[in-house]
Protein backbone atom coordinates (compact mmCIF):
# COMPACT_ATOMS: atom_id res chain seq x y z
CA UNK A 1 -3.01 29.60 -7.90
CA UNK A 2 0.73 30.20 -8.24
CA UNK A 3 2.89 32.39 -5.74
CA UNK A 4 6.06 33.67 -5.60
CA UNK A 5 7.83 33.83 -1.97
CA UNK A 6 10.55 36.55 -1.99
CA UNK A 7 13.06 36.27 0.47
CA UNK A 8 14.20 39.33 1.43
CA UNK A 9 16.76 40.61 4.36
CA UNK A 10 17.44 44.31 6.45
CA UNK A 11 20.69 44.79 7.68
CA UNK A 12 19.36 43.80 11.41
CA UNK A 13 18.54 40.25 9.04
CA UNK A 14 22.14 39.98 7.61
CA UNK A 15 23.56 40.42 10.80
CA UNK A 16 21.62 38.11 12.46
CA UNK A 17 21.94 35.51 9.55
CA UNK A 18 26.10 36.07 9.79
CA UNK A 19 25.72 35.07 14.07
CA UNK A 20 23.65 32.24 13.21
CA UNK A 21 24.49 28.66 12.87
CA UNK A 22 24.93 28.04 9.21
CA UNK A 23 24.18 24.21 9.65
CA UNK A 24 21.10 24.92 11.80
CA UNK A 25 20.08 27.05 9.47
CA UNK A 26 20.49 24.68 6.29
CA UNK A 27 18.72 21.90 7.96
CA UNK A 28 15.75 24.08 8.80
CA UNK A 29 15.57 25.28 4.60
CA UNK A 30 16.32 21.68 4.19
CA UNK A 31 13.32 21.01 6.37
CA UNK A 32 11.14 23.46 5.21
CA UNK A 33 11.95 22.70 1.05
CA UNK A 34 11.14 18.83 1.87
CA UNK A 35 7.66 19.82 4.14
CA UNK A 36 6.80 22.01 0.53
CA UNK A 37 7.92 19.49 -1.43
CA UNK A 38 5.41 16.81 0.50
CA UNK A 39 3.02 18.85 0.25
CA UNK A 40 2.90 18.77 -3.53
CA UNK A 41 3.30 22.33 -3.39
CA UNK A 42 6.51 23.56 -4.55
CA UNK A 43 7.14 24.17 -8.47
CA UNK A 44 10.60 25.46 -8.04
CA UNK A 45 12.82 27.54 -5.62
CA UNK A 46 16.61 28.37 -5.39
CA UNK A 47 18.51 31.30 -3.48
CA UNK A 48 20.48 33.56 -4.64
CA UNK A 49 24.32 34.46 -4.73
CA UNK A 50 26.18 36.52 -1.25
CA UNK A 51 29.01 37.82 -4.43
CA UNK A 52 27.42 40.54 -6.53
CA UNK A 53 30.39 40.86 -8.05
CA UNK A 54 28.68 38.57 -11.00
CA UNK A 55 25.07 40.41 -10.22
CA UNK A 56 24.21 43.62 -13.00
CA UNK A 57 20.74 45.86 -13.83
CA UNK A 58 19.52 46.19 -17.09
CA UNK A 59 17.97 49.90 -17.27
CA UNK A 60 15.28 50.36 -19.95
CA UNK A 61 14.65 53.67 -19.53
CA UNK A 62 17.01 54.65 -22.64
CA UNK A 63 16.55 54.02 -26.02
CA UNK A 64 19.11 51.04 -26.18
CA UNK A 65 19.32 49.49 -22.81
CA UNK A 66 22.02 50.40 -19.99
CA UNK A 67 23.78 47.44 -18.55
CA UNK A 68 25.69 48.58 -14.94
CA UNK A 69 27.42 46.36 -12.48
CA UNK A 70 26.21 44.82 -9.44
CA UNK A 71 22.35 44.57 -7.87
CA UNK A 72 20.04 47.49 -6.79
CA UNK A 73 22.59 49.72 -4.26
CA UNK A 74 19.71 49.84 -0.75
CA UNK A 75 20.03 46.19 0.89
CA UNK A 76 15.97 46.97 1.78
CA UNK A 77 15.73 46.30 -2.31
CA UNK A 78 17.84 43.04 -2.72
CA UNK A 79 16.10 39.87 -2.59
CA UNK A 80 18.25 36.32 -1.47
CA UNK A 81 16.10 33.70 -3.00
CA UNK A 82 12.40 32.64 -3.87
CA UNK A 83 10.15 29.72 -4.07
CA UNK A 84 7.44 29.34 -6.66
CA UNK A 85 4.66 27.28 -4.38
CA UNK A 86 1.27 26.25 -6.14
CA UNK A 87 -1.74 26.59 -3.71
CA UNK A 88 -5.72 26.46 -3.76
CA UNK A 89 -6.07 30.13 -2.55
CA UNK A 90 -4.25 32.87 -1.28
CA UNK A 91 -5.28 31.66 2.53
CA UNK A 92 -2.74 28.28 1.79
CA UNK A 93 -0.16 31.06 0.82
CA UNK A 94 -0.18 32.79 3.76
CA UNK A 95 0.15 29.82 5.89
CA UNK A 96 3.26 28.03 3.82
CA UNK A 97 4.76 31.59 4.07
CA UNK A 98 3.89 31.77 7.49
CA UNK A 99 5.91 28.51 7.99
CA UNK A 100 9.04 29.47 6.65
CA UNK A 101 11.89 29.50 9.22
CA UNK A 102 13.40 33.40 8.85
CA UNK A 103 14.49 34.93 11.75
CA UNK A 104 14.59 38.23 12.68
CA UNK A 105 15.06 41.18 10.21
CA UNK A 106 13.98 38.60 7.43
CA UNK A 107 11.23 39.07 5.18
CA UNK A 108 8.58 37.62 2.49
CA UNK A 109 7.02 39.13 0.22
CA UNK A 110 4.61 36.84 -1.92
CA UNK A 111 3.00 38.13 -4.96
CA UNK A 112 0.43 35.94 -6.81
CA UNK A 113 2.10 34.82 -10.66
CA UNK A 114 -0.11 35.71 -13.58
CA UNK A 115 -2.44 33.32 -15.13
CA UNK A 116 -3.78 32.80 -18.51
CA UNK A 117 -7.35 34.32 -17.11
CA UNK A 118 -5.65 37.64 -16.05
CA UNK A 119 -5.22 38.52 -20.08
CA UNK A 120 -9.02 38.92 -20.47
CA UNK A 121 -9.13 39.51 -24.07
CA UNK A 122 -5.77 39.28 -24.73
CA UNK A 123 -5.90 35.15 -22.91
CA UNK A 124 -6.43 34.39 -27.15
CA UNK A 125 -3.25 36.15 -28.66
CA UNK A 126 -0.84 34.11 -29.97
CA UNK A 127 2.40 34.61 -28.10
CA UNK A 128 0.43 33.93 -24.83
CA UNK A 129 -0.66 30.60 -26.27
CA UNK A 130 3.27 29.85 -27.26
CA UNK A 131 3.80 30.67 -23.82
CA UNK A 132 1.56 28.46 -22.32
CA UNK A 133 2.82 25.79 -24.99
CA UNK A 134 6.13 26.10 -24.05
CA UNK A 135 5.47 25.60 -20.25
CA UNK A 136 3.98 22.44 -20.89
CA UNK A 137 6.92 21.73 -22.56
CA UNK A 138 8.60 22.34 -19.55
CA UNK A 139 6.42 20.63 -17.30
CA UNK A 140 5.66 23.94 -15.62
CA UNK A 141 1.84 24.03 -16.47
């Protein structure tokens, strides 16, 4: 099964990240990416950008879509990074999440990624096989 770990911060999080120690807190990532990455676990993972000033929201809720600057406005909605882990079962989930080193204010929320088996019915149609086609491609199968 396939998870995605979504880092997420409250202001209490960002304030404690900004009186942190940046190195100590790269080489515990660093530490945490490489225990994943051991573990034959990890399928990919990056974090995300501090300047929004290149982030926008695509709004579908018009007939032609609405593009506006800059993320979600709450800091409760932004997200930092993520990690794509692949696991036997949700239980191995909850412990690699379990493991990661956020401090205070910090959050994850994991949500299980779709598989070809969730379709039902629809695991035959033809864009879904193109899909999966194209993540072999990728190497992401």
């Amino acid at each position: 099964m396939k998870f995605m770990l979504i880092m997420r911060a409250t202001e209490a999080g960002k304030k404690a990240y900004e009186a942190a120690d940046f190195e100590q807190i790269i080489n515990a990532m660093g530490a945490y990416n490489e225990s994943l990455m051991k573990a034959g676990v990890l399928l990919a993972g990056d974090g995300l950008a501090d300047d929004l000033s290149e982030a926008f929201v695509v709004d579908f809720s018009a007939e032609t879509p609405i593009v506006t600057d800059g993320p979600y406005g709450e800091t409760h909605e932004l997200f930092n990074g993520f990690w794509i882990i692949q696991t036997a079962g949700k239980e191995e989930a909850v412990e690699w999440a379990s493991r990661c080193p956020l401090g205070p204010g910090s959050k994850l929320e994991v949500r299980r990624v779709t598989e070809m088996s969730d379709f039902g019915e629809f695991s035959d149609n033809e864009y879904l096989r193109k899909e999966e086609g194209m993540r072999e491609e990728l190497g992401q199968s």
